[in-house]
C-alpha atoms as a PDB file:
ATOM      1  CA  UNK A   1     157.972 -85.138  77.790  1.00  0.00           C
ATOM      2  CA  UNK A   2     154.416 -83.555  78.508  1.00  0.00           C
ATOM      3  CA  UNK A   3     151.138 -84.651  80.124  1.00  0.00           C
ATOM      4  CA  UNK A   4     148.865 -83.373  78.020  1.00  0.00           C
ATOM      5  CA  UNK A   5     145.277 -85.576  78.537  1.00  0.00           C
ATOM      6  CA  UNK A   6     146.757 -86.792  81.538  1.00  0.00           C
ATOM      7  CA  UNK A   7     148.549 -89.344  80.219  1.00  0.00           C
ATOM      8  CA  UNK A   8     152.698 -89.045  79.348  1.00  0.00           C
ATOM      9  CA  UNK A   9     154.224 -88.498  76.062  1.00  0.00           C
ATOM     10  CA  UNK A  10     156.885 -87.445  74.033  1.00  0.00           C
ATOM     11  CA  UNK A  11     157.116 -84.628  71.747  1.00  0.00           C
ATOM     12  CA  UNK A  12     159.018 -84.539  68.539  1.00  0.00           C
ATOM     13  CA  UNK A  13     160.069 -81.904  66.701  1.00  0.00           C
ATOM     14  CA  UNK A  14     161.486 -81.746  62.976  1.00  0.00           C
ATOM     15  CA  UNK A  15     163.029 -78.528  61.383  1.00  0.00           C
ATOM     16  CA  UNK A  16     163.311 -80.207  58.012  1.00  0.00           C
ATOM     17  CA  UNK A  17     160.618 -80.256  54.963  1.00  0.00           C
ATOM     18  CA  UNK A  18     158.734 -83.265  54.234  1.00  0.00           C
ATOM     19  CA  UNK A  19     156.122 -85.174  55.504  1.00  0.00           C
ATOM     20  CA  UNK A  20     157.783 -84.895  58.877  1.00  0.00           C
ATOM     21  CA  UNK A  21     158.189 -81.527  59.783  1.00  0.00           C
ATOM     22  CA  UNK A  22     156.664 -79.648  62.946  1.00  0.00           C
ATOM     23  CA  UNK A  23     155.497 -81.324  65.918  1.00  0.00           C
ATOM     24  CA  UNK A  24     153.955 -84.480  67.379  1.00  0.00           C
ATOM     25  CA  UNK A  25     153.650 -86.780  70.355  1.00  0.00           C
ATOM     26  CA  UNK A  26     153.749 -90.540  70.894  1.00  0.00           C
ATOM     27  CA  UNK A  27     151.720 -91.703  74.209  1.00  0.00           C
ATOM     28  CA  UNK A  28     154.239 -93.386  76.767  1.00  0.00           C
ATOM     29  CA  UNK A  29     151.937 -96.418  78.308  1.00  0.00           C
ATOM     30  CA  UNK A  30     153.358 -98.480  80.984  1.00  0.00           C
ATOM     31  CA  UNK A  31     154.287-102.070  79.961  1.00  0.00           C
ATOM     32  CA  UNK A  32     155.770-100.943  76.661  1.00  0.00           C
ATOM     33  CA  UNK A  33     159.378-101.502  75.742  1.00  0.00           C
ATOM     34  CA  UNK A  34     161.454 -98.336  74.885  1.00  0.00           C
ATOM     35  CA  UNK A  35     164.510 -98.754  72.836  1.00  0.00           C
ATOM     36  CA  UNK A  36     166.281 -95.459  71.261  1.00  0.00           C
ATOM     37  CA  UNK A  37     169.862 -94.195  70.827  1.00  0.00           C
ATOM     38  CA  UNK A  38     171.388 -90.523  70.331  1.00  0.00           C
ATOM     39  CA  UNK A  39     172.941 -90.032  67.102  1.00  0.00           C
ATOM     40  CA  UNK A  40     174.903 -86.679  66.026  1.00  0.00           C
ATOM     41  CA  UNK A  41     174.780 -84.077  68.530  1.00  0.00           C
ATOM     42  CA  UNK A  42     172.261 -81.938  70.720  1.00  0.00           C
ATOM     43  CA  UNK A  43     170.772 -79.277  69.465  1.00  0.00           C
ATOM     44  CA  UNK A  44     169.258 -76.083  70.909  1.00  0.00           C
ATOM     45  CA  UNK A  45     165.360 -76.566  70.686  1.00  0.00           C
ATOM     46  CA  UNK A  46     164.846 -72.612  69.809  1.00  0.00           C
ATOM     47  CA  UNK A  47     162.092 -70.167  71.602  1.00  0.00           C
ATOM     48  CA  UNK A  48     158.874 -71.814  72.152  1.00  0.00           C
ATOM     49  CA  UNK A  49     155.891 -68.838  72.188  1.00  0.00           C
ATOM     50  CA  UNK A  50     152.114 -68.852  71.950  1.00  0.00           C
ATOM     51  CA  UNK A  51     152.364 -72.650  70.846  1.00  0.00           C
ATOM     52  CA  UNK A  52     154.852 -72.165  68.085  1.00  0.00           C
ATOM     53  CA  UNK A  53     158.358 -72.662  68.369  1.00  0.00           C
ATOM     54  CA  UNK A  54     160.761 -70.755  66.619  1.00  0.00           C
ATOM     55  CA  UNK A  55     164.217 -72.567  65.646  1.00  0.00           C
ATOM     56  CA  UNK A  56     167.559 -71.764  67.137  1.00  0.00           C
ATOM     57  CA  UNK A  57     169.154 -69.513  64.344  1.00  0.00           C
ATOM     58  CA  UNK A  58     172.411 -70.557  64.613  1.00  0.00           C
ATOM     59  CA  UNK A  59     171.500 -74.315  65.522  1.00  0.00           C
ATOM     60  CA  UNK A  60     174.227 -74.437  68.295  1.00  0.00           C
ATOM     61  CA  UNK A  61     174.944 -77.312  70.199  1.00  0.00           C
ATOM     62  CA  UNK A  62     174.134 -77.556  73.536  1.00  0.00           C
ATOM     63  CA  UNK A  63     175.455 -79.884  76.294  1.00  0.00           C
ATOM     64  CA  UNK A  64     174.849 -83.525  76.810  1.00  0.00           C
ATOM     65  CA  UNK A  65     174.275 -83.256  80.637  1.00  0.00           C
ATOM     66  CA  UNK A  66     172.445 -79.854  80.310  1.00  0.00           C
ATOM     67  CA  UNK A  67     168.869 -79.766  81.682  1.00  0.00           C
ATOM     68  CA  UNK A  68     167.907 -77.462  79.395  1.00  0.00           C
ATOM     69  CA  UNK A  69     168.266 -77.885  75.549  1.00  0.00           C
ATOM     70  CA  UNK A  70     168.708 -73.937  74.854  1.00  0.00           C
ATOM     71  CA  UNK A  71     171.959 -71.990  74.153  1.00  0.00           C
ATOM     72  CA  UNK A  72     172.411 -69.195  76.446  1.00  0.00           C
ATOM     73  CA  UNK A  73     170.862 -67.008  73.923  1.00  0.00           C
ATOM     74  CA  UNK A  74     168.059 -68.479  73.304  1.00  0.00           C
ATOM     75  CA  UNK A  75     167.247 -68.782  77.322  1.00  0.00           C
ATOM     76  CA  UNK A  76     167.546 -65.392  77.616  1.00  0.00           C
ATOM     77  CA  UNK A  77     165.129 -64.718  75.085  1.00  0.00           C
ATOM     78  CA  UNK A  78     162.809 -67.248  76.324  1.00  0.00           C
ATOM     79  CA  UNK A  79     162.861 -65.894  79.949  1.00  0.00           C
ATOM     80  CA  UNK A  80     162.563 -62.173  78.560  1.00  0.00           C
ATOM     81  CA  UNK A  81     159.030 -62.738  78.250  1.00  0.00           C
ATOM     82  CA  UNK A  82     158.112 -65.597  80.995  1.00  0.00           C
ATOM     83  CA  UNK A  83     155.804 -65.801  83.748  1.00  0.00           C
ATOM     84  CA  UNK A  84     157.690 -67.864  86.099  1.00  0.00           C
ATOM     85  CA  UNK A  85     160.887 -65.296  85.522  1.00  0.00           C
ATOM     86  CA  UNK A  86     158.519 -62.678  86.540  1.00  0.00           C
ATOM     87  CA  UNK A  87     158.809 -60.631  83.208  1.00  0.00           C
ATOM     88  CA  UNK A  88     155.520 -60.769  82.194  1.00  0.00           C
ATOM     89  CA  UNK A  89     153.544 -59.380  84.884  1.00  0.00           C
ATOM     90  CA  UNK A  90     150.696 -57.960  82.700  1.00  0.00           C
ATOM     91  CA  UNK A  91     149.367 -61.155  82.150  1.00  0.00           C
ATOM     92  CA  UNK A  92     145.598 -61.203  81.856  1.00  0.00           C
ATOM     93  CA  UNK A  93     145.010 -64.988  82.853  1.00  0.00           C
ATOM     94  CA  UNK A  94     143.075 -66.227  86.124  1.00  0.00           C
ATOM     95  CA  UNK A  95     145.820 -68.144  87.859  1.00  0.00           C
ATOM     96  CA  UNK A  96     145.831 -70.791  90.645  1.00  0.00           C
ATOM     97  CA  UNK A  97     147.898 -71.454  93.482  1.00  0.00           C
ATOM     98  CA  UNK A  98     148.405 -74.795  94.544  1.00  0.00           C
ATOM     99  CA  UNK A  99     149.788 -76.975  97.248  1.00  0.00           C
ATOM    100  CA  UNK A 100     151.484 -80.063  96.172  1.00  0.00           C
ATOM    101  CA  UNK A 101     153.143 -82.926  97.991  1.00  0.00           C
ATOM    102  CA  UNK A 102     155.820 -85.385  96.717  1.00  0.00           C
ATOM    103  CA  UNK A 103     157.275 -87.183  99.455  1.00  0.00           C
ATOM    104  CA  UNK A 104     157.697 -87.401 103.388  1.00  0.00           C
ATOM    105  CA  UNK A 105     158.621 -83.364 104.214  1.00  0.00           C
ATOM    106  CA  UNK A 106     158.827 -82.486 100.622  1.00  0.00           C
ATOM    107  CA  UNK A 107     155.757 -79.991  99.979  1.00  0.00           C
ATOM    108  CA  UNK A 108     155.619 -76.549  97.823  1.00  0.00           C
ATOM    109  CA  UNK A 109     153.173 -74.084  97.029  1.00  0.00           C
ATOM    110  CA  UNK A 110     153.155 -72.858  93.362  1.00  0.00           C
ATOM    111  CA  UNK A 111     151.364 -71.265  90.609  1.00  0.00           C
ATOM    112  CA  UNK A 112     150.327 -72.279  87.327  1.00  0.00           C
ATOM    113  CA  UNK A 113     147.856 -70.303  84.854  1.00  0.00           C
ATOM    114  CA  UNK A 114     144.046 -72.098  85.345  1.00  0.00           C
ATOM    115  CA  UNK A 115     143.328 -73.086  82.307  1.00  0.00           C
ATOM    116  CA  UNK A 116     146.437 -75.274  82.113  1.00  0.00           C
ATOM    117  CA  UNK A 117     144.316 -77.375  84.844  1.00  0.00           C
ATOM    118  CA  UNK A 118     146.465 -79.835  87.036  1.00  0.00           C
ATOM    119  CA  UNK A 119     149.099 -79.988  83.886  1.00  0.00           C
ATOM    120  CA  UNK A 120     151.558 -78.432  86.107  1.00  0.00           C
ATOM    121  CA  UNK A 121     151.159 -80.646  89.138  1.00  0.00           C
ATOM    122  CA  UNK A 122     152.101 -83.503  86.738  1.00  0.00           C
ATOM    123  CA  UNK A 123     154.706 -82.038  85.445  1.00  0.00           C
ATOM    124  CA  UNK A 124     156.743 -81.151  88.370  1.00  0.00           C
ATOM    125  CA  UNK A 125     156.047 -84.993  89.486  1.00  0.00           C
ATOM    126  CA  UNK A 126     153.495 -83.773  92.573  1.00  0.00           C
ATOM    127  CA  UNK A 127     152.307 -87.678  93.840  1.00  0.00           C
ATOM    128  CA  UNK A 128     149.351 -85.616  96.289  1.00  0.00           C
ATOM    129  CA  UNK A 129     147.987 -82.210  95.882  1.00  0.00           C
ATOM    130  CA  UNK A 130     145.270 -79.363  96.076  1.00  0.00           C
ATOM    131  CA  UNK A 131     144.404 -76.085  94.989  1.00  0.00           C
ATOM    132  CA  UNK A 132     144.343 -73.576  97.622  1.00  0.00           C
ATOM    133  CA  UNK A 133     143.239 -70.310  95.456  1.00  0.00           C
ATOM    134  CA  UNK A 134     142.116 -68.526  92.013  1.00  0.00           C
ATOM    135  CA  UNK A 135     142.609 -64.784  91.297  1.00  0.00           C
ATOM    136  CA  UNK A 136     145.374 -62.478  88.614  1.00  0.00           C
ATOM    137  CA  UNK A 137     148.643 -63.499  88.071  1.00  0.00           C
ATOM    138  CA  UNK A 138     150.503 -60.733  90.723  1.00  0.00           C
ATOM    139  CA  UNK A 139     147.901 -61.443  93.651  1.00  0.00           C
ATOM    140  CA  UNK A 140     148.332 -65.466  93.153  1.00  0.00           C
ATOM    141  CA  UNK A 141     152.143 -64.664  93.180  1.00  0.00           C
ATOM    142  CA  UNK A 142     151.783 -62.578  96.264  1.00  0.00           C
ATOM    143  CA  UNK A 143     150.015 -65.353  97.800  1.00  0.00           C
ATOM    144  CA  UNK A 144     152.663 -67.770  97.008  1.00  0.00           C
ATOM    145  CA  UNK A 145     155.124 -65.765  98.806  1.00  0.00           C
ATOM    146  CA  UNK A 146     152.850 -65.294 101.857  1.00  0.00           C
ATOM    147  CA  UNK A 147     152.236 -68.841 102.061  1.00  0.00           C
ATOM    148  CA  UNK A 148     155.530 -70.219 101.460  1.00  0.00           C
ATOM    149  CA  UNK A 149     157.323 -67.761 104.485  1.00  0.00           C
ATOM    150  CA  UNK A 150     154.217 -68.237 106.496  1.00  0.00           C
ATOM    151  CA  UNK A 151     154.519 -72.589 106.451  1.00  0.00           C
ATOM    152  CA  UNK A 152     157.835 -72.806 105.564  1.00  0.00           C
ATOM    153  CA  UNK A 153     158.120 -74.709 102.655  1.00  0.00           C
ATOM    154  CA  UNK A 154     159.885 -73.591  99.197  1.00  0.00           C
ATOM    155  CA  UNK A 155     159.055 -72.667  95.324  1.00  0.00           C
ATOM    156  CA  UNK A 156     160.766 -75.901  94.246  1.00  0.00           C
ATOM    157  CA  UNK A 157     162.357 -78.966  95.064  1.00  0.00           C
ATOM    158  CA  UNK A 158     164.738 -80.739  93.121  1.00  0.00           C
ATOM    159  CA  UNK A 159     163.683 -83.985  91.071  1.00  0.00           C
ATOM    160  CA  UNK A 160     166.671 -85.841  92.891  1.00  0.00           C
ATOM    161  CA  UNK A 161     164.805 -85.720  95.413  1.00  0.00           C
ATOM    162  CA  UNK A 162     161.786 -86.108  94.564  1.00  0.00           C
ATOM    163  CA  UNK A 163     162.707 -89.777  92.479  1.00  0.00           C
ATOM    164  CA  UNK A 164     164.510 -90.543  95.588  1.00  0.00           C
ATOM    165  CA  UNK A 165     161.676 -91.209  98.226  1.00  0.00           C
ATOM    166  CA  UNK A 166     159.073 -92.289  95.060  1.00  0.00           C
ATOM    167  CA  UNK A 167     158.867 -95.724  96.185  1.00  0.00           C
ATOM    168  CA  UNK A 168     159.214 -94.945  99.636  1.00  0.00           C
ATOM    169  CA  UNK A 169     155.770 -93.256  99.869  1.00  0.00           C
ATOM    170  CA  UNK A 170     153.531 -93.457 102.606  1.00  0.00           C
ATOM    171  CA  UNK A 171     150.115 -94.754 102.822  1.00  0.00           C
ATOM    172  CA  UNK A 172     147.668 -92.617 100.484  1.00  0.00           C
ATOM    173  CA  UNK A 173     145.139 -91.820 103.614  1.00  0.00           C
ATOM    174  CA  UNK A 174     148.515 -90.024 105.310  1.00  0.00           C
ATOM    175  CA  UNK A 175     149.766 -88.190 102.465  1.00  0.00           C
ATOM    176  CA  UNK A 176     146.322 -86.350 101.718  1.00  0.00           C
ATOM    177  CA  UNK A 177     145.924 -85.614 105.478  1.00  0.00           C
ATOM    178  CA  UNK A 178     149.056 -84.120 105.537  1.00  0.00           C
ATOM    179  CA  UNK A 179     148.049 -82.001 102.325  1.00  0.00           C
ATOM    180  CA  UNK A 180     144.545 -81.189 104.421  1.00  0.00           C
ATOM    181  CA  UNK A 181     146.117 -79.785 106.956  1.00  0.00           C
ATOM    182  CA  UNK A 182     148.700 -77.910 105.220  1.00  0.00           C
ATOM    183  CA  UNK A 183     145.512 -76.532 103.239  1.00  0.00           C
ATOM    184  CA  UNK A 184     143.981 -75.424 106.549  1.00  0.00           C
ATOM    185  CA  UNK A 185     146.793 -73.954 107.919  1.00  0.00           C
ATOM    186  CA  UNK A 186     147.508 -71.734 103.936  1.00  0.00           C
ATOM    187  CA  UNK A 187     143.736 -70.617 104.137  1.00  0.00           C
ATOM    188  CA  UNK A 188     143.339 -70.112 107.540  1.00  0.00           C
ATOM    189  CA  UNK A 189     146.573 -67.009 107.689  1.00  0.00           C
ATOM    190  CA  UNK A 190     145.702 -63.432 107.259  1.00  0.00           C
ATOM    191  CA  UNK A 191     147.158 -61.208 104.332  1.00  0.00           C
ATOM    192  CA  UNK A 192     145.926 -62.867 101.471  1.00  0.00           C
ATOM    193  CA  UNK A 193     145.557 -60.161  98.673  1.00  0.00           C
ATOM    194  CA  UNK A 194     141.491 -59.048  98.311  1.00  0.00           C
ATOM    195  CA  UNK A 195     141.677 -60.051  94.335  1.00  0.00           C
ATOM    196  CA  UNK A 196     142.755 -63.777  95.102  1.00  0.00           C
ATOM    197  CA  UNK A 197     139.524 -66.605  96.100  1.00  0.00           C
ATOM    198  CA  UNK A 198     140.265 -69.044  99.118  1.00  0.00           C
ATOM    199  CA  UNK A 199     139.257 -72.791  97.296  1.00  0.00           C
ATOM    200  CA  UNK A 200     137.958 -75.747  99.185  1.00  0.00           C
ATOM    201  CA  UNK A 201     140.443 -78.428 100.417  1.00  0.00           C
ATOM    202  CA  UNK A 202     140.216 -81.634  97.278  1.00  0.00           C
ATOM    203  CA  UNK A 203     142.718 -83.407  97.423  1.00  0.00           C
ATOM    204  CA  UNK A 204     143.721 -85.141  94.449  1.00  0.00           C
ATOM    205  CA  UNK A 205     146.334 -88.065  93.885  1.00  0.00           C
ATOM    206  CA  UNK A 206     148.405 -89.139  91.562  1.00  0.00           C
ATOM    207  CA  UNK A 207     149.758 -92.164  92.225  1.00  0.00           C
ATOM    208  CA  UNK A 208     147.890 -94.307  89.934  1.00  0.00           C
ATOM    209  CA  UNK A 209     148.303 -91.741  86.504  1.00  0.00           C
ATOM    210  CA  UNK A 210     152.551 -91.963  87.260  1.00  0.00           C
ATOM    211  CA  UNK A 211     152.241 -95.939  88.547  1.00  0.00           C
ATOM    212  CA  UNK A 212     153.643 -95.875  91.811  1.00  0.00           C
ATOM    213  CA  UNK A 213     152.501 -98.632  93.460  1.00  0.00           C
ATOM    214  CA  UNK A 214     154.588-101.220  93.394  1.00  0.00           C
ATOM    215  CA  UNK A 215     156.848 -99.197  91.541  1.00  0.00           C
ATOM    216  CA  UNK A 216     160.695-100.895  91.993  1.00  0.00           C
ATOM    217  CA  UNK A 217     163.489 -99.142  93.546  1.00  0.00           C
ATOM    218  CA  UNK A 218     165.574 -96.268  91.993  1.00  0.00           C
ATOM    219  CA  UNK A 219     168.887 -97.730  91.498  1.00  0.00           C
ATOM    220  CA  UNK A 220     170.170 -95.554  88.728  1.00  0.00           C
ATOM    221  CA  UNK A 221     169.798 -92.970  86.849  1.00  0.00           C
ATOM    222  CA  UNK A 222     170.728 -91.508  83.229  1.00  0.00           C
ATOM    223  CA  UNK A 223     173.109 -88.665  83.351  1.00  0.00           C
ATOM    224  CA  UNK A 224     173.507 -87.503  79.937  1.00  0.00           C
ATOM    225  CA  UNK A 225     172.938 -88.737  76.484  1.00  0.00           C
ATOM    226  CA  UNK A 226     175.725 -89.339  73.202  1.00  0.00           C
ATOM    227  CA  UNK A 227     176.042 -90.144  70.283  1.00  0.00           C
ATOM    228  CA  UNK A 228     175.493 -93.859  69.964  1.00  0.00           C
ATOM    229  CA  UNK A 229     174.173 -94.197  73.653  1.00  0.00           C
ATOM    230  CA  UNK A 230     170.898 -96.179  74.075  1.00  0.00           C
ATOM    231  CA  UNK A 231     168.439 -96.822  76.770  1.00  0.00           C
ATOM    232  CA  UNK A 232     166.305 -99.830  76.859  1.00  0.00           C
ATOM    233  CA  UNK A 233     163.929-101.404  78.683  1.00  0.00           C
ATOM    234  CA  UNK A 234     160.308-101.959  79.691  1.00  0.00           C
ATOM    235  CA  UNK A 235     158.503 -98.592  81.656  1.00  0.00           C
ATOM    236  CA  UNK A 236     156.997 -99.244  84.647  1.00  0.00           C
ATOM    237  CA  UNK A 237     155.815 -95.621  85.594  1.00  0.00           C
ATOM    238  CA  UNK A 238     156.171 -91.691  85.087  1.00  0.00           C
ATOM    239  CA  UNK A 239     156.263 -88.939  86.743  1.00  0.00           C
ATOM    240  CA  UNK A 240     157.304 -85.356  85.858  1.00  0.00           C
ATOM    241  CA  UNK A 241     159.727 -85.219  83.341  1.00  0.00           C
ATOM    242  CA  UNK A 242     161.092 -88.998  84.546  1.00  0.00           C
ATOM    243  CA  UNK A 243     160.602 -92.491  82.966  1.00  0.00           C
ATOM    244  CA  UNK A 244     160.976 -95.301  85.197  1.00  0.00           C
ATOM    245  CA  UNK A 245     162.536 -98.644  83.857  1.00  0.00           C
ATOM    246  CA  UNK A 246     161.334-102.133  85.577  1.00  0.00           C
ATOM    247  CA  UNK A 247     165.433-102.326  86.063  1.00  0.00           C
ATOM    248  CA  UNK A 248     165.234 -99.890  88.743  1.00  0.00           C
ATOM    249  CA  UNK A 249     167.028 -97.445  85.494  1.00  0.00           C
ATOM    250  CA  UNK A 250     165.313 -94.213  85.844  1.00  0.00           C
ATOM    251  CA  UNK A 251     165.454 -91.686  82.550  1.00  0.00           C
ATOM    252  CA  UNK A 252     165.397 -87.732  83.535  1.00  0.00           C
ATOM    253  CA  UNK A 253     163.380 -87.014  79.691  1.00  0.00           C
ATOM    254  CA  UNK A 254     164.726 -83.570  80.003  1.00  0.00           C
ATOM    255  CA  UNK A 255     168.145 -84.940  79.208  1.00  0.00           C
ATOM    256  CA  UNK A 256     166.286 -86.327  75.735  1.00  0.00           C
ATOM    257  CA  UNK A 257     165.419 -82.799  74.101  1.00  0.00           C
ATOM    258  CA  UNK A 258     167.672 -81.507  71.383  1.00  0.00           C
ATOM    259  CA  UNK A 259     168.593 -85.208  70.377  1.00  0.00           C
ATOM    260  CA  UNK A 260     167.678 -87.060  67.213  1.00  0.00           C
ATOM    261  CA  UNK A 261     166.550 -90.443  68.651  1.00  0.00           C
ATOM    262  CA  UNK A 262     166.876 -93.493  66.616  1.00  0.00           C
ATOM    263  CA  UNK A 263     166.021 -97.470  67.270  1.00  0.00           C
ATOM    264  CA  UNK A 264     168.850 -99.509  68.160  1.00  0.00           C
ATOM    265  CA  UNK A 265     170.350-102.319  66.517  1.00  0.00           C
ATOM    266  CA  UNK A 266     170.494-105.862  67.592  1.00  0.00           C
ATOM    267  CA  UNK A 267     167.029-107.603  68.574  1.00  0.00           C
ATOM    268  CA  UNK A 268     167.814-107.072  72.517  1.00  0.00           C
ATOM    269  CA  UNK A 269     169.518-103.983  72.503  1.00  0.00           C
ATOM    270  CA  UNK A 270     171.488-102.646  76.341  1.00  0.00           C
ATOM    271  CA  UNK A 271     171.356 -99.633  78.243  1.00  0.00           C
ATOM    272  CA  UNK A 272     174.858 -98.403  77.215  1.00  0.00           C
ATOM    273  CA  UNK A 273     173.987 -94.678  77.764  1.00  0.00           C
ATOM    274  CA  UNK A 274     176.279 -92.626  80.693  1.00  0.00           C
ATOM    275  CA  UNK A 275     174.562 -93.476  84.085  1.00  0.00           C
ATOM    276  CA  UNK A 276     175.381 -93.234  88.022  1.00  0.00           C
ATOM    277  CA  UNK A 277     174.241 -95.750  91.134  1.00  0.00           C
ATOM    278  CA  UNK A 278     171.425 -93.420  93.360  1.00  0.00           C
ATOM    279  CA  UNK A 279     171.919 -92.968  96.909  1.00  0.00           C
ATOM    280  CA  UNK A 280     168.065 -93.618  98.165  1.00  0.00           C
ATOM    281  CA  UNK A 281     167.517 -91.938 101.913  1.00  0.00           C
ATOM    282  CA  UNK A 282     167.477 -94.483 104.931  1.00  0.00           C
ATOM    283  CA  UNK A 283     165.049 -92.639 106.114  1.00  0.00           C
ATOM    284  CA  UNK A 284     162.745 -90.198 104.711  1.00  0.00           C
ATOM    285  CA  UNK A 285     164.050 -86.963 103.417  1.00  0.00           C
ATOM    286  CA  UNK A 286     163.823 -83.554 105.669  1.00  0.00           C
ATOM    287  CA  UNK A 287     163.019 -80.239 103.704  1.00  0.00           C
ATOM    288  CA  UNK A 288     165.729 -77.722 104.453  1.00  0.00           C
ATOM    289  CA  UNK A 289     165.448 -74.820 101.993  1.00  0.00           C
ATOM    290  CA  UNK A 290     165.020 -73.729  98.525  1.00  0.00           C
ATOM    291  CA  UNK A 291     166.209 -77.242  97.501  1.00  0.00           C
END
């Protein structure tokens, strides 16, 4: 799943020749019915690099509950050159570090390369955000550290907990004072590498792009795909890599990748795919470390 446009979509991939092969996406608009089923098995998606993937070259099989639809060798090779593994420091883009917000408590400061815009922020699911500064890659990364010993928050926060307090949200006016004030305190601390620009507190929202409002309940979630296991039913909302189901179903989309996805049959197919009930917080979530 991607946000490219700033709307949600999958991407499909086919290794084959024929009319079919390489890559496309289908937009994922709310109010549409979804109805697909894994067939075979999962496959490792390859190396993706400089907008081109490069197939797995043994095809292996990968997982059904995996979050990620690479072998372990492929992984490796992927994260051999990666910014976000910190093995490819030379990189010559202008990078921004951000602030972003997805639930009572639950706030991290991050990086993601500028032109990629608020891509990211979607991405990772943030509901409120802002930018709090532009510079190279190693002097935004040095930032990030600063900032996230100096307020206490982490790099990341798991999506289980992030889906878990998505309907639970507070009032829009709270959450982007709350990400003001945060953006005061980041910009306001000493130690902030010469090379890397202090930005102007705009808060942005996302609420309306992943439909939240009024969005129902978590009640369960999708914890693996097989062969002949289908998900149905009509989207209400996404956010980050999740599709949410007017059910109260909720799809992680990361579990999708390596699958071949076909319609299933019967003219009001089930959800028949491997799920479990979600706990939802009583009260909203604390942030207590990395995750």
């Amino acid at each position: 799943m991607g946000w490219s446009g700033g709307e949600p979509s999958i991407g499909w991939y086919a290794e084959t020749g024929g009319p079919g092969t390489g890559e496309r996406r289908s937009v994922l608009a709310r109010g549409q019915r979804l109805a697909f089923m894994g067939l075979g098995e999962r496959h490792c998606l390859g190396v993706r690099r400089a907008g081109r993937r490069t197939p797995c070259p043994t095809a292996a099989t990968v997982p059904g509950r995996a979050g990620n639809a690479q072998c372990p060798e492929c992984a490796r090779l992927d994260r051999s050159f990666s910014v976000a593994a910190d093995t490819n420091a030379a990189d010559p883009r202008t990078y921004r570090v951000y602030l972003a917000w997805f639930g009572a408590g639950l706030v991290k400061v991050g990086i993601t390369a500028e032109e990629r815009g608020p891509v990211r922020l979607c991405e990772q699911g943030a509901v409120t955000w802002s930018w709090l500064g532009r510079g190279p890659l190693m002097a935004a990364r040095r930032t990030e550290e600063l900032l996230r010993a100096a307020l206490g928050v982490p790099d990341r926060i798991a999506y289980a907990r992030k889906r878990a307090v998505r309907a639970q949200l507070p009032p829009a006016a709270e959450r982007a004072r709350e990400v003001a004030e945060l953006h005061a305190r980041a910009t306001a601390l000493a130690g902030w590498p010469e090379s890397l620009e202090r930005t102007a507190c705009e808060v942005a929202d996302h609420a309306g792009l992943f439909g939240l409002d009024g969005l129902p309940v978590p009640t369960r979630v999708i914890t693996g795909m097989m062969s002949g296991g289908a998900v149905a039913g009509l989207l209400v909302g996404a956010a980050g890599p999740d599709l949410h189901f007017a059910d109260g179903l909720v799809v992680d989309t990361r579990l999708l990748a390596g699958w071949a996805l076909v319609a299933p049959e019967g003219p009001d197919p089930l959800t028949t795919a491997p799920w479990t009930d979600l706990a939802l917080p009583s009260a909203a979530a604390e942030q207590d470390g990395l995750f």
